[in-house]
Protein backbone atom coordinates (compact mmCIF):
# COMPACT_ATOMS: atom_id res chain seq x y z
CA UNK A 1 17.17 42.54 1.54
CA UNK A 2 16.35 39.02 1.29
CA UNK A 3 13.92 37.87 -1.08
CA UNK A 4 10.60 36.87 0.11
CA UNK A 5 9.44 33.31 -0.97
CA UNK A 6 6.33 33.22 -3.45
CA UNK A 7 3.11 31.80 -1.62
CA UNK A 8 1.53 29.54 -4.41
CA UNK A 9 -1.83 28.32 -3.10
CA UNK A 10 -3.42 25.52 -5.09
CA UNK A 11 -7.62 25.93 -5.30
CA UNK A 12 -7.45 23.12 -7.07
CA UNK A 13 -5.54 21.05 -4.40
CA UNK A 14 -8.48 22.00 -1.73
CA UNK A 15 -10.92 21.01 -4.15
CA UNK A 16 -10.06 17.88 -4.10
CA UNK A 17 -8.69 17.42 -1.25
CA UNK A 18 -12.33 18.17 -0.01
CA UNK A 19 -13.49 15.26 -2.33
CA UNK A 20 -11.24 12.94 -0.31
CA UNK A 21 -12.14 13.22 2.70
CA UNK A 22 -9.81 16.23 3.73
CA UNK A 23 -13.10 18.76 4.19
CA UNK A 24 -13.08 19.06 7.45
CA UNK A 25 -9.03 20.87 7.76
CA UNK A 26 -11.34 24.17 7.01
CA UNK A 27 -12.49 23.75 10.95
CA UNK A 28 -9.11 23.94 11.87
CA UNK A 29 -8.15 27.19 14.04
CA UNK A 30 -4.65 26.02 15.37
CA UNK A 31 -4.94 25.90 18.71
CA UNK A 32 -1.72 22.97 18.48
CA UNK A 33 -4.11 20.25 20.23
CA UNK A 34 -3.15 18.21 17.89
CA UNK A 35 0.47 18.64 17.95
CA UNK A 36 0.62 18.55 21.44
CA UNK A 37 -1.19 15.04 22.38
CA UNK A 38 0.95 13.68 19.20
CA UNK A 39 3.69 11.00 20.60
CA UNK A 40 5.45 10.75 17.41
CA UNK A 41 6.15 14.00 16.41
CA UNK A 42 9.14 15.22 17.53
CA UNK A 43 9.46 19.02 20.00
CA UNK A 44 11.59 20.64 17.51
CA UNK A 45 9.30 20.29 14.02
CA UNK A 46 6.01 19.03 15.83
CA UNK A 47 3.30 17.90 13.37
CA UNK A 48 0.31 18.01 12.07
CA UNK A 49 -0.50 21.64 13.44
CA UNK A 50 1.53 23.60 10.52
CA UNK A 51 0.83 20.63 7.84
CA UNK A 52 -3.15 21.64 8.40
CA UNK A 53 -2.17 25.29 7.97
CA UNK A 54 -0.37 23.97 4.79
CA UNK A 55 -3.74 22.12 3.48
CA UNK A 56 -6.33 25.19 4.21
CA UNK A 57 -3.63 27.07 2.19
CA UNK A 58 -3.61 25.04 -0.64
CA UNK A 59 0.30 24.31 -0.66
CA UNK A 60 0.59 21.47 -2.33
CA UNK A 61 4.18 21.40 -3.42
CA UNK A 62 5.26 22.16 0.23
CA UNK A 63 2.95 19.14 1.16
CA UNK A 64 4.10 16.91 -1.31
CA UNK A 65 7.87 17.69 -0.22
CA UNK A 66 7.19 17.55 3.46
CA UNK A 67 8.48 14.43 5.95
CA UNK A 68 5.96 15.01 7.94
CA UNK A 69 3.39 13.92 6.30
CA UNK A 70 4.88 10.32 6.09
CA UNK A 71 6.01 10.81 10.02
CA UNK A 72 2.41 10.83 10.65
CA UNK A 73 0.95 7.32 10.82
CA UNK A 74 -2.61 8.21 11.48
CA UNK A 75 -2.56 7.10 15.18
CA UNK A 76 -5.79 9.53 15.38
CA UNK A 77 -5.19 10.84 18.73
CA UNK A 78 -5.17 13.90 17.41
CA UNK A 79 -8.47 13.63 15.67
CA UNK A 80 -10.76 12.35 19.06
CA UNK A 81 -8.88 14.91 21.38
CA UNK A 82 -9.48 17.51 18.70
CA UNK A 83 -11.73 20.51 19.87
CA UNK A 84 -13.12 21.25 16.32
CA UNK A 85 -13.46 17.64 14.61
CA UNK A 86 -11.00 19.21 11.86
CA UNK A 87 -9.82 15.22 11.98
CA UNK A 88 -6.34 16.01 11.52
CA UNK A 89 -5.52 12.26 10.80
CA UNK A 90 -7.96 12.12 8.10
CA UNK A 91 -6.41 15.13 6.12
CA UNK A 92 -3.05 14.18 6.52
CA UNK A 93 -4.03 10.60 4.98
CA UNK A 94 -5.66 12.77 2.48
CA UNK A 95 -2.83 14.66 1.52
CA UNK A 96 -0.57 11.71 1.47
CA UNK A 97 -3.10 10.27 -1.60
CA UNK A 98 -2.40 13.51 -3.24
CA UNK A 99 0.98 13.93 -2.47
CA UNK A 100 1.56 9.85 -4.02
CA UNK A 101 -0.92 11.07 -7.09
CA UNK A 102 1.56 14.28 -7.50
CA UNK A 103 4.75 12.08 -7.14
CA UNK A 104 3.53 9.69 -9.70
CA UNK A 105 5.23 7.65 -12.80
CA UNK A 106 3.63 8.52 -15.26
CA UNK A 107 1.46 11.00 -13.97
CA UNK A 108 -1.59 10.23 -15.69
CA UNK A 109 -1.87 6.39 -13.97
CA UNK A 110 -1.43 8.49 -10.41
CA UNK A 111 -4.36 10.30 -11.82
CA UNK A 112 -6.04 7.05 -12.62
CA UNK A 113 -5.41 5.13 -9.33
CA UNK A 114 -6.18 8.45 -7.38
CA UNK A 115 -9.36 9.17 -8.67
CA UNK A 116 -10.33 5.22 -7.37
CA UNK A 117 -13.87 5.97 -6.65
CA UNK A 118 -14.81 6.44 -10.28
CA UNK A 119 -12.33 3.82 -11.85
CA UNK A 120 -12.50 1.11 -9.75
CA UNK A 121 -14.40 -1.36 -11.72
CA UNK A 122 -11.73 -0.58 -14.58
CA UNK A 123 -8.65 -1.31 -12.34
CA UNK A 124 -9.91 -4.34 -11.55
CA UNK A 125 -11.96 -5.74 -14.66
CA UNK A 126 -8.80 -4.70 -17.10
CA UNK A 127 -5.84 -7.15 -15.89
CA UNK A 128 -9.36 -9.74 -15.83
CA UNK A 129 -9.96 -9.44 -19.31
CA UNK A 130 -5.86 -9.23 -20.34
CA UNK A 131 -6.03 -12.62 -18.61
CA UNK A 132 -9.16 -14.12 -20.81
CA UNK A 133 -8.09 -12.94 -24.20
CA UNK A 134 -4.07 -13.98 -23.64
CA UNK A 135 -5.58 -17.23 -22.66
CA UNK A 136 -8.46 -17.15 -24.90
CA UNK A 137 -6.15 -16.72 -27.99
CA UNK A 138 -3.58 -19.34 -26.45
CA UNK A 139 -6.85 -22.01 -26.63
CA UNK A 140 -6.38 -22.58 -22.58
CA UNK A 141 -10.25 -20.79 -21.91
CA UNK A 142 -11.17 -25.06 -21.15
CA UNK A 143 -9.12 -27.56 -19.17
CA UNK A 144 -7.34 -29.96 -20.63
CA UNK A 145 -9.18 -33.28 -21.34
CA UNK A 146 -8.35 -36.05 -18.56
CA UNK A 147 -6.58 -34.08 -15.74
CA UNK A 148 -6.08 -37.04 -12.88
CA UNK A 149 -6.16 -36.10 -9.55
CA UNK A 150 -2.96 -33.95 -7.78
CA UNK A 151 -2.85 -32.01 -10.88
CA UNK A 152 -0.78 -28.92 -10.31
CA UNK A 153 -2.31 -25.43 -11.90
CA UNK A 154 0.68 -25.22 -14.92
CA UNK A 155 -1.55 -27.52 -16.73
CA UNK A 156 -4.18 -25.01 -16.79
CA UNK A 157 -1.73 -21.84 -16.89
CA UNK A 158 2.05 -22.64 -17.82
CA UNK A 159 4.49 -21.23 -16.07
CA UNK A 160 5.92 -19.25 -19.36
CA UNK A 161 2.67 -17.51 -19.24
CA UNK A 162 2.88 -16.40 -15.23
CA UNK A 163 6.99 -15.57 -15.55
CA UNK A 164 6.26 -13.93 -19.20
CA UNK A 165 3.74 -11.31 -17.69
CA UNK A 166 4.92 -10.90 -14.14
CA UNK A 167 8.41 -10.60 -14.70
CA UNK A 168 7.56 -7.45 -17.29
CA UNK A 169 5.04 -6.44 -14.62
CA UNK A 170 7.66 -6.36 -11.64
CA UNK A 171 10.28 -4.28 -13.52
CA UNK A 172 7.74 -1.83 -14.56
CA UNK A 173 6.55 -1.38 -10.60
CA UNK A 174 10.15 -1.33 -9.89
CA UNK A 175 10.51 1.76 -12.71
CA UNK A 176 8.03 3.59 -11.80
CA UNK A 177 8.87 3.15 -7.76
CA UNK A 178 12.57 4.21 -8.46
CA UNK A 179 11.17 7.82 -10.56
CA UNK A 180 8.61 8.71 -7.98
CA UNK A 181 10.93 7.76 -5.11
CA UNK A 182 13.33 9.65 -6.71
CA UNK A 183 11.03 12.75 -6.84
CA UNK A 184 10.28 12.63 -3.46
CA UNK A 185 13.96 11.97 -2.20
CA UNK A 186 14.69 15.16 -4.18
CA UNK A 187 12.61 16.96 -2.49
CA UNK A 188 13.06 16.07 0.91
CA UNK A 189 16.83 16.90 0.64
CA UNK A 190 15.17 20.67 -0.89
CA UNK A 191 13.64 21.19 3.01
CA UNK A 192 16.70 20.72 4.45
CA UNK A 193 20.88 19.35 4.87
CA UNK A 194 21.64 15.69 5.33
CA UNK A 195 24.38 14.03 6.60
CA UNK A 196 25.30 10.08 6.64
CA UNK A 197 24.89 7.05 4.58
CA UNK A 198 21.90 6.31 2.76
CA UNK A 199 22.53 2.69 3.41
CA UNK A 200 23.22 3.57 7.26
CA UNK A 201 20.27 4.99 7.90
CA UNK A 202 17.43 2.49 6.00
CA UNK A 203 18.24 -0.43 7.98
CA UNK A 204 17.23 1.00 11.39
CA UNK A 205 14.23 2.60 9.45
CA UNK A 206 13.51 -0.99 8.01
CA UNK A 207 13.43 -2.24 10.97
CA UNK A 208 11.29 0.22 12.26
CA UNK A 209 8.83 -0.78 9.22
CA UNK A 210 9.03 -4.47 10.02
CA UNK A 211 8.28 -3.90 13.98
CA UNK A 212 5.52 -1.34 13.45
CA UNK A 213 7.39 -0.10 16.24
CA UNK A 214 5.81 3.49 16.39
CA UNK A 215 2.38 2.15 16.16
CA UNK A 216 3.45 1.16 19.40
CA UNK A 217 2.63 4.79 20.58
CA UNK A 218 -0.44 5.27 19.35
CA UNK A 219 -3.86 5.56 21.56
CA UNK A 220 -6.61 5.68 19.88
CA UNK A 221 -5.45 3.06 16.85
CA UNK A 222 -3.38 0.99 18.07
CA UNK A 223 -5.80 -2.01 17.58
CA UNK A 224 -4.12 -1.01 13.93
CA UNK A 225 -1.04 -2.02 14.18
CA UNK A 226 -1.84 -5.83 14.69
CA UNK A 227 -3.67 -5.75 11.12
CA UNK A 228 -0.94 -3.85 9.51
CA UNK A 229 1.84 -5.97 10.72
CA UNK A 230 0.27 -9.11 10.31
CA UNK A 231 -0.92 -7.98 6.62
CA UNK A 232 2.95 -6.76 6.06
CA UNK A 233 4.73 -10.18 6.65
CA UNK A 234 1.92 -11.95 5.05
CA UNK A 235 2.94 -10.40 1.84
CA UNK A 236 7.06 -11.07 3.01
CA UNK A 237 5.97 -14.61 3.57
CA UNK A 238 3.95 -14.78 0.12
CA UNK A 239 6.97 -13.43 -1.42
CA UNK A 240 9.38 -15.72 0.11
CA UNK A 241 7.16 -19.03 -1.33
CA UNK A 242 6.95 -17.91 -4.48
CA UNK A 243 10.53 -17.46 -4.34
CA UNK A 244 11.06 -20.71 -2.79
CA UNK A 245 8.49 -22.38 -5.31
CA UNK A 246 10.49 -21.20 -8.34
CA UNK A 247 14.40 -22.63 -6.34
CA UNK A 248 11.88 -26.12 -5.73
CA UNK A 249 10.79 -26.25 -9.30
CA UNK A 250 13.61 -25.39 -11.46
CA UNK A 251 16.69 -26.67 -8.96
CA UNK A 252 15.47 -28.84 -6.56
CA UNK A 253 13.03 -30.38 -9.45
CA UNK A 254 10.52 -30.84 -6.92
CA UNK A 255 7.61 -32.64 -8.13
CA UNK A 256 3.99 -30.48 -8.47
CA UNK A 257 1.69 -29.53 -6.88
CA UNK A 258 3.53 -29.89 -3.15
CA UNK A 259 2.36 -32.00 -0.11
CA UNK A 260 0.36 -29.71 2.32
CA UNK A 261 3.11 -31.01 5.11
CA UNK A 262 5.76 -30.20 2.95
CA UNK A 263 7.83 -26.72 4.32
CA UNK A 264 7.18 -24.64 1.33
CA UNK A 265 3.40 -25.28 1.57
CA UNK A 266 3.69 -24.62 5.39
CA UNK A 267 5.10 -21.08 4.73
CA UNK A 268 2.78 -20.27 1.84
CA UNK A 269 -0.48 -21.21 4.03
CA UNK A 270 0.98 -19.90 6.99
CA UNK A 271 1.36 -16.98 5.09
CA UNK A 272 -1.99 -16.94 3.82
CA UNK A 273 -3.63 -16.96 7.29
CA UNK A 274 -1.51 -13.55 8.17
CA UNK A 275 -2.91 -12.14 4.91
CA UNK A 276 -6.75 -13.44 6.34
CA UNK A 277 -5.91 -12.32 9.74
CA UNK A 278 -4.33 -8.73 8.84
CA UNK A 279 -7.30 -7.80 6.51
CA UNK A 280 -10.11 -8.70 8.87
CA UNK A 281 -8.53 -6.84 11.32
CA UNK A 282 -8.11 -3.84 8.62
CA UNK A 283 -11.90 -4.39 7.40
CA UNK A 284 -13.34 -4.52 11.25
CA UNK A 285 -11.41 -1.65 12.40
CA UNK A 286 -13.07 0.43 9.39
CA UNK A 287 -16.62 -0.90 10.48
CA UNK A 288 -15.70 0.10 13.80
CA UNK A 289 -15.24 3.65 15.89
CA UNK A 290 -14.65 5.81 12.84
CA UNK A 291 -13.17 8.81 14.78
CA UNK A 292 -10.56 6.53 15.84
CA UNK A 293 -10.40 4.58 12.72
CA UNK A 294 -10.33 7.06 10.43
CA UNK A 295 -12.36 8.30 7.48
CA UNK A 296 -12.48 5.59 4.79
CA UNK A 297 -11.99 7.29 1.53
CA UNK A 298 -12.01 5.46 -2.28
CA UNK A 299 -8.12 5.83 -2.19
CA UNK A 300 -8.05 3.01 0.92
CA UNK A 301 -11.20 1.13 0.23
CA UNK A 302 -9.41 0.16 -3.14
CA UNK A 303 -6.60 -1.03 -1.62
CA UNK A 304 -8.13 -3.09 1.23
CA UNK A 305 -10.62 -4.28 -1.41
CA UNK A 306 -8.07 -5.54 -3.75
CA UNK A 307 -5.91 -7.13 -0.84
CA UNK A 308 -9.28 -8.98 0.32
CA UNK A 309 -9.96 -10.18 -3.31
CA UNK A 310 -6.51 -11.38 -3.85
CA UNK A 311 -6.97 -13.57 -0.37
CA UNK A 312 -10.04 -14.14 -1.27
CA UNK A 313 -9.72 -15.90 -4.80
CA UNK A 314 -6.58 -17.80 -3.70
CA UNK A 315 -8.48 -19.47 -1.12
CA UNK A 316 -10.87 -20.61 -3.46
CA UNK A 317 -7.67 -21.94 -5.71
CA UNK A 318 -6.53 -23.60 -3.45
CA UNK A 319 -9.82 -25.63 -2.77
CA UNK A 320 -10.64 -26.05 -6.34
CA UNK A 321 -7.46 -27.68 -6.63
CA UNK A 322 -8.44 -30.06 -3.74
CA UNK A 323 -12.06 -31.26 -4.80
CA UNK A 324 -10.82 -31.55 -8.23
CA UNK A 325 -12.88 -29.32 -9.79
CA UNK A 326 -10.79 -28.19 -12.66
CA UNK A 327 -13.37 -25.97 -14.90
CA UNK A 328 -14.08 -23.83 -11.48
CA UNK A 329 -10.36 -23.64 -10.37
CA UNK A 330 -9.28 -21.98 -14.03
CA UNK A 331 -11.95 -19.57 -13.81
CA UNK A 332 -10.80 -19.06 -10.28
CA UNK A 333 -7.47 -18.76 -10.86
CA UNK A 334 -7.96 -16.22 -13.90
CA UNK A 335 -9.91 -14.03 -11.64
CA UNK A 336 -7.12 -14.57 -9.04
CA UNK A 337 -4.29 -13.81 -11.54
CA UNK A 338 -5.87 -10.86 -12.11
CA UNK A 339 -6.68 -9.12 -9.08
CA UNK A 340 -2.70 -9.76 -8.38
CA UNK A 341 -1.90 -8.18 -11.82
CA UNK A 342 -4.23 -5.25 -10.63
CA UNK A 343 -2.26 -4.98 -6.70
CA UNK A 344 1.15 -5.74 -7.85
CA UNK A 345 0.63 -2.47 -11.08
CA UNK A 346 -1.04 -0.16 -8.91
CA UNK A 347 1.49 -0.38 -6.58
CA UNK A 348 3.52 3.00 -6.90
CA UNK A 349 -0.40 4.84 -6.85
CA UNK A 350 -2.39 3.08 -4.02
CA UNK A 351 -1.72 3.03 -0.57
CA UNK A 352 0.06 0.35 -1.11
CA UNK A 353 2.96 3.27 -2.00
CA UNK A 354 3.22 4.04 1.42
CA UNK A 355 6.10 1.62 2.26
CA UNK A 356 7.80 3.28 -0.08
CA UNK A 357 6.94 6.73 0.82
CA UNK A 358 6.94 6.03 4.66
CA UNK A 359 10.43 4.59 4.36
CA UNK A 360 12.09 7.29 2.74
CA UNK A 361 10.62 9.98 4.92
CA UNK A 362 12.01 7.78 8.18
CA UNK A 363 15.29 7.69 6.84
CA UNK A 364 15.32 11.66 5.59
CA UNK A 365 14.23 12.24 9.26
CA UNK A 366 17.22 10.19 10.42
CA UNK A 367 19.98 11.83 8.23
CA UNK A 368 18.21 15.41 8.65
CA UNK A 369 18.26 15.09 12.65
CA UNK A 370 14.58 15.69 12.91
CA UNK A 371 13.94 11.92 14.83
CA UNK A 372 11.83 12.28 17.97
CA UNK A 373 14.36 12.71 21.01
């Protein structure tokens, strides 16, 4: 006789994932509605029916291993054509904040990042005050005497100092990505065979990301998938300047700061705008219908408050710069510095994890045959 599998329910997993917003999965009495109206789940493995079976059950190591859950991209049809208001898209976004806290490198800064609506002001303030005291103790807390007009921001903050803590910063983010990607690539492959290349199968599924094509599908949210692909390539673009800035400075030996006409000052404000554009689209469609929306919980306010600060600040950078009004743009650029410091390390434990987690589910689906037909 076969073995029968251990049921392990978690109380402490629907504890919290009551405190997050997932409450309402107790209303749940599978009737499949949601399944059924879903256009992204596919008719073999349809979702989110079992996955809310899964959450009143307290399975969180089924949850945490499931594709499913990254499948789902919160269209919330399922949540206004719901007969019970369980809000199926709301506890699947629910679980996938536990599922990134579980997942997490180390685990105790999953912890920290998870539990956002207590330690907020710390994830913030902290990279803030790293900023002041390595300046502070470096004697740079006052501009330089006699700045002229046109100066360029590495008289206020070398470059030594941005490349000496970001570059440290990026290969920790890329550590802690890799392990927790890792984890969850492990146990993907436990729910089921693949077959393929790797390699073969991410490009579609990054293309896929860069499209937004399946938001393309969605009803009631679809007014979503503007924000989220304009916000996307308004962090590629961002990237891409400061990659070109670095080629201008220390090859081309461009001279700082740049023209606004010139082409790398093009892309960066260009770039910018998508940022502006993609989070007031984000921040009106949470003010907005919240059954179609979504719940907001701490775990995404963080995020789309830190993304808003970041665009925010370097705005006001930029137009310090401008006026010539060094003693504001330093304090500006300090706060700026470190609300990028606080995105760029919380990374692998805010929702910014998704396009990590999302990724790898798309291209498990892809080798495990379990795309929608």
């Amino acid at each position: 006789m076969a073995a029968i599998p251990a049921l392990l329910p978690s109380t402490a997993f629907r504890d919290e994932l009551r405190r997050r917003g997932g409450e309402s999965a107790a209303r749940c009495y599978q009737c499949a509605t949601c399944s059924s109206v879903c256009e992204l789940a596919p008719a073999a493995r349809p979702f989110p029916r079992k996955q809310m079976l899964l959450a009143q059950w307290g399975m969180a190591d089924q949850l945490a291993a499931d594709p499913a859950v990254w499948l789902c991209h919160q269209c919330n049809d399922c949540t206004v054509r719901c007969p019970r208001d369980a809000r199926p898209g709301d506890v699947l976004g629910a679980v996938r904040s536990l599922a990134i806290e579980k997942l997490a490198f180390p685990g105790f800064l999953g912890r920290l990042v998870g539990a956002a609506r207590l330690t907020w002001p710390l994830l913030l303030a902290l990279p803030v005050l790293f900023w002041v005291a390595l300046l502070g103790l470096a004697g740079r807390l006052t501009p330089p005497a006699g700045l002229e007009a046109g100066w360029a921001y590495d008289a206020l903050v070398p470059h030594s100092f941005i490349y000496g803590v970001f570059f440290p910063v990026a290969g920790w983010v890329i550590l802690a990505s890799w392990v927790a990607g890792r984890r969850f690539w492990t146990a993907l492959g436990a729910s089921g065979p693949r077959s393929g290349s790797f390699l073969a199968n991410l490009m579609p599924a990054l293309v896929e990301v860069a499209t937004h094509k399946r938001f393309g599908s969605c009803g009631a949210a679809r007014p979503r998938k503007l924000g989220h692909l304009t916000l996307l390539w308004g962090f590629v673009g961002a990237a891409v300047t400061s990659g070109l800035l670095i080629v201008g400075m220390y090859i081309q030996h461009l001279p700082m700061p740049l023209a606004l006409d010139h082409p790398y000052k093009i892309l960066g404000n260009v770039s910018a705008g998508l940022l502006i554009v993609g989070a007031a689209i984000l921040v009106g469609n949470r003010l907005g219908d919240r059954k179609a929306a979504g719940a907001s919980s701490a775990f995404d306010t963080f995020f789309l408050s830190v993304v808003v600060l970041v665009i925010a600040t370097g705005m006001v950078v930029e137009l310090a710069r401008l006026a010539h009004a060094p003693a504001f743009a330093l304090s500006s650029y300090i706060l700026h510095l470190g609300f990028v410091m606080s995105l760029f390390l919380t990374f692998p434990y805010s929702k910014f994890a998704h396009m990590l987690y999302r990724t790898l589910a798309m291209v498990h689906a892809r080798m495990a045959g379990l795309e929608k037909k």
